[in-house]
C-alpha atoms as a PDB file:
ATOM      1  CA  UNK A   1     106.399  83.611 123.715  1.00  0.00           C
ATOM      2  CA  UNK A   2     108.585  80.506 122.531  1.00  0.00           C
ATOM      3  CA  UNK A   3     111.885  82.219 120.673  1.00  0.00           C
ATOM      4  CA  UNK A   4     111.633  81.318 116.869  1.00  0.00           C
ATOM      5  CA  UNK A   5     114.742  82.928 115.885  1.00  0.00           C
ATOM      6  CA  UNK A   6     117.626  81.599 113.267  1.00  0.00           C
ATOM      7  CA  UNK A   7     120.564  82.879 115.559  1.00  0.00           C
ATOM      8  CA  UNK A   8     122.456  83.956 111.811  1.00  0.00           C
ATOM      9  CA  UNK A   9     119.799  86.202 111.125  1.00  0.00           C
ATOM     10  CA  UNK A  10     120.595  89.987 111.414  1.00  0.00           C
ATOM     11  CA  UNK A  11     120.087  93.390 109.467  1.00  0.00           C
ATOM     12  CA  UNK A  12     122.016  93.112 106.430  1.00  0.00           C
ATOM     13  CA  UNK A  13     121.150  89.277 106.281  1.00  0.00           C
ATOM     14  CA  UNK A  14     120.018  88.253 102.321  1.00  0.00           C
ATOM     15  CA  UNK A  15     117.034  85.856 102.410  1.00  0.00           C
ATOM     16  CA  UNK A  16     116.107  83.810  98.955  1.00  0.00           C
ATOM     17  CA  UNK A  17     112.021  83.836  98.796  1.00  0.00           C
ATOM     18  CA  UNK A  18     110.241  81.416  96.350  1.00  0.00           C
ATOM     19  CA  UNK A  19     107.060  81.688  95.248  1.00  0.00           C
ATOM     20  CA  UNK A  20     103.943  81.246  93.349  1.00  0.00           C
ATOM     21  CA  UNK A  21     101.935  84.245  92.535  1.00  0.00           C
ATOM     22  CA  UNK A  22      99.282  84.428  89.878  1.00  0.00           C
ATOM     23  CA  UNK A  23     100.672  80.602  87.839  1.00  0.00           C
ATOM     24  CA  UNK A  24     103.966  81.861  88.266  1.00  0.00           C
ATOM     25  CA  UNK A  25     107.020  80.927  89.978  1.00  0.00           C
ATOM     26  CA  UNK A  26     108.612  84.343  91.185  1.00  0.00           C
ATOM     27  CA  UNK A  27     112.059  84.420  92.870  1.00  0.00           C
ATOM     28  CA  UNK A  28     113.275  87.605  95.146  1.00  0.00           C
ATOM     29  CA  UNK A  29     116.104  88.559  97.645  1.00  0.00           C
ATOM     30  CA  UNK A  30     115.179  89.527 100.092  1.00  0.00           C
ATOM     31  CA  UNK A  31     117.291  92.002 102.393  1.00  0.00           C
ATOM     32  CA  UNK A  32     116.604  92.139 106.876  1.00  0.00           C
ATOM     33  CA  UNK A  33     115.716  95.837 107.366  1.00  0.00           C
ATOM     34  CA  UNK A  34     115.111  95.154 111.275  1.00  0.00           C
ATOM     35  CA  UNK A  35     115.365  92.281 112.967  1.00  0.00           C
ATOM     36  CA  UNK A  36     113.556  92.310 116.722  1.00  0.00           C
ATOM     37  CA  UNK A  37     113.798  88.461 117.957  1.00  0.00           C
ATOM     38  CA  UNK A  38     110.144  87.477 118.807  1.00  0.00           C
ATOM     39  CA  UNK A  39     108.665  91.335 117.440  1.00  0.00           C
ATOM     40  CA  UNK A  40     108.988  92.405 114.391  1.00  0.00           C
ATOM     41  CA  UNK A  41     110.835  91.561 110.720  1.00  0.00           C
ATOM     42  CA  UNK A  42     111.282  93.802 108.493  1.00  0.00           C
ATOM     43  CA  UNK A  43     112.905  92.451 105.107  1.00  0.00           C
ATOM     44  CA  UNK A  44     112.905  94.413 101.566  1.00  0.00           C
ATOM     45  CA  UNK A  45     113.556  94.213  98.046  1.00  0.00           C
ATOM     46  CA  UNK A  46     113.784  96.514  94.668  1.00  0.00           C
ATOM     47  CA  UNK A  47     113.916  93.298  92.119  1.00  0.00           C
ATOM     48  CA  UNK A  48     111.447  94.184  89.472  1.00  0.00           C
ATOM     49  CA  UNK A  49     108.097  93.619  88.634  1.00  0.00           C
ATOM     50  CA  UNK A  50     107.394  93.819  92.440  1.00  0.00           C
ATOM     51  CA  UNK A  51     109.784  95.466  94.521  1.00  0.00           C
ATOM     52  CA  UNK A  52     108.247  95.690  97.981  1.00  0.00           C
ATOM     53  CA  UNK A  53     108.788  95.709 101.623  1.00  0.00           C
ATOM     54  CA  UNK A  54     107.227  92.847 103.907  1.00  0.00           C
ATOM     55  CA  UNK A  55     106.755  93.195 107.614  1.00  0.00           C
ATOM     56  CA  UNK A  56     106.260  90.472 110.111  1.00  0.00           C
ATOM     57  CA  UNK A  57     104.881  91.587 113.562  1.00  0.00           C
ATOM     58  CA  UNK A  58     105.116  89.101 116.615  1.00  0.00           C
ATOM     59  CA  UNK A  59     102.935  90.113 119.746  1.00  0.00           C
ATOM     60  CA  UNK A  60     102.100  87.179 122.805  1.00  0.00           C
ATOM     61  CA  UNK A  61      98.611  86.681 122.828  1.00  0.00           C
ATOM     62  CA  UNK A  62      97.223  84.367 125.591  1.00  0.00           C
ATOM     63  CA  UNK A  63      99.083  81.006 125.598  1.00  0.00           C
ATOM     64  CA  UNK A  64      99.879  81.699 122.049  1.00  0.00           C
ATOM     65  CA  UNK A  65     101.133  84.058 119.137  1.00  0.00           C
ATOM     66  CA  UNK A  66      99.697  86.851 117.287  1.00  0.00           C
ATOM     67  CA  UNK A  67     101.823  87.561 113.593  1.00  0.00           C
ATOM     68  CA  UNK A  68     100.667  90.360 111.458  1.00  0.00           C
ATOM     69  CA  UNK A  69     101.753  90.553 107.899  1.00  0.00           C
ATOM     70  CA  UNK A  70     102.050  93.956 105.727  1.00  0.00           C
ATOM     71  CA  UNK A  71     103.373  94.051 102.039  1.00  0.00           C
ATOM     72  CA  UNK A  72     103.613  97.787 100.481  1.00  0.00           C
ATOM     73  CA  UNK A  73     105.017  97.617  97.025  1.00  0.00           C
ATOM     74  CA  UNK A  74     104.896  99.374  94.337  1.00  0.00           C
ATOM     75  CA  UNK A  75     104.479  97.398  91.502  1.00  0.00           C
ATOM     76  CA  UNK A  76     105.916  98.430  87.750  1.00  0.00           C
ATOM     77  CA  UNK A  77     105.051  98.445  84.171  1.00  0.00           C
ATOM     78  CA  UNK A  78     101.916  95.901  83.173  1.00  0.00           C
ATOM     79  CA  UNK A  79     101.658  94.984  87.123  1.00  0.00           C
ATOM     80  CA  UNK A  80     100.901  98.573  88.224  1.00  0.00           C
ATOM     81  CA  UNK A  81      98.021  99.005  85.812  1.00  0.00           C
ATOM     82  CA  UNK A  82      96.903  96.007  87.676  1.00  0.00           C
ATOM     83  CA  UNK A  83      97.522  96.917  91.204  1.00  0.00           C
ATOM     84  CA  UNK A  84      93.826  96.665  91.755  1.00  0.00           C
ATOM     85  CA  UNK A  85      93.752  93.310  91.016  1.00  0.00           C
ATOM     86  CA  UNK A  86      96.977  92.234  92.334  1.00  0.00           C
ATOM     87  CA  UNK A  87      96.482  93.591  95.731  1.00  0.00           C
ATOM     88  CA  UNK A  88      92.593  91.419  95.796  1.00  0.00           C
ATOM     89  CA  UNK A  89      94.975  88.316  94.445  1.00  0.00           C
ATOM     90  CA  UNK A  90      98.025  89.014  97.265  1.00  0.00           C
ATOM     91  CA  UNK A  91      95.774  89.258  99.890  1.00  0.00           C
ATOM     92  CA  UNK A  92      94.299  85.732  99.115  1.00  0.00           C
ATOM     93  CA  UNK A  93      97.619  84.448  98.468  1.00  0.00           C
ATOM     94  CA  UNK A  94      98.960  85.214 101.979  1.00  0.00           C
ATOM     95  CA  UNK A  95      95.276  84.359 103.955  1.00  0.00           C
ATOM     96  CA  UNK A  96      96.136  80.586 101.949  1.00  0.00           C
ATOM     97  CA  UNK A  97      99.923  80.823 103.014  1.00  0.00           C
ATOM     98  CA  UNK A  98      99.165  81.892 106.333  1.00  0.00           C
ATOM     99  CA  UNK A  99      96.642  79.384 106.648  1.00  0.00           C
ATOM    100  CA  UNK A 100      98.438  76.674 105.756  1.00  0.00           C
ATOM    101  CA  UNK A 101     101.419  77.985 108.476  1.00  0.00           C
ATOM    102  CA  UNK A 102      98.620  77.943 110.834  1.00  0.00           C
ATOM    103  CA  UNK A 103      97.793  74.254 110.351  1.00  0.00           C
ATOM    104  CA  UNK A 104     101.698  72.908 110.550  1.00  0.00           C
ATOM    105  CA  UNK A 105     102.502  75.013 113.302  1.00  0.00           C
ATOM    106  CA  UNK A 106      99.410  73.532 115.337  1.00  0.00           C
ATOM    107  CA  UNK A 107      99.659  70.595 114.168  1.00  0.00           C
END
């Protein structure tokens, strides 16, 4: 497995995420939990509506890589009456976003 690794990364490290989530823009910081080069990320954060933890997992596979992505929140106010919904909406958001990783990384 090819090392992917930002050499200033470590636990402790804050990470600005952008994105777009249901028509909106959403902005979070992001905090490294656990940082394993090539294995595993671990970054969290308690900003409101959705403070949540997102894992990265890294595992060779073949000639290639295998990443597995986990988000556990727990979402607050109007968005945790519509967890249900959020969760279907999440889920398609990452598939797209890993999709589209997918396609630039393979070129």
């Amino acid at each position: 497995m090819k090392s992917v690794g930002n050499p200033g990364l470590k636990v402790g490290s804050e990470v600005d995420v952008f994105a777009h989530f249901l028509g909106r823009r959403i902005v979070y910081l992001y905090q490294v939990r656990e940082w394993l080069p090539n294995r595993r990320l671990v970054m969290s954060t308690s900003q409101v509506p959705f403070p949540m933890e997102t894992v990265y997992s890294f595992e060779a596979v073949g000639g290639g890589t295998r990443m597995v992505l986990e988000n556990n929140g727990d979402p607050m106010g109007f968005w945790g009456l519509a967890a249900p919904i959020m969760e279907v909406a999440m889920r398609r958001a990452n598939n797209a976003d890993l999709a589209r990783l997918k396609r630039v990384l393979e070129g």
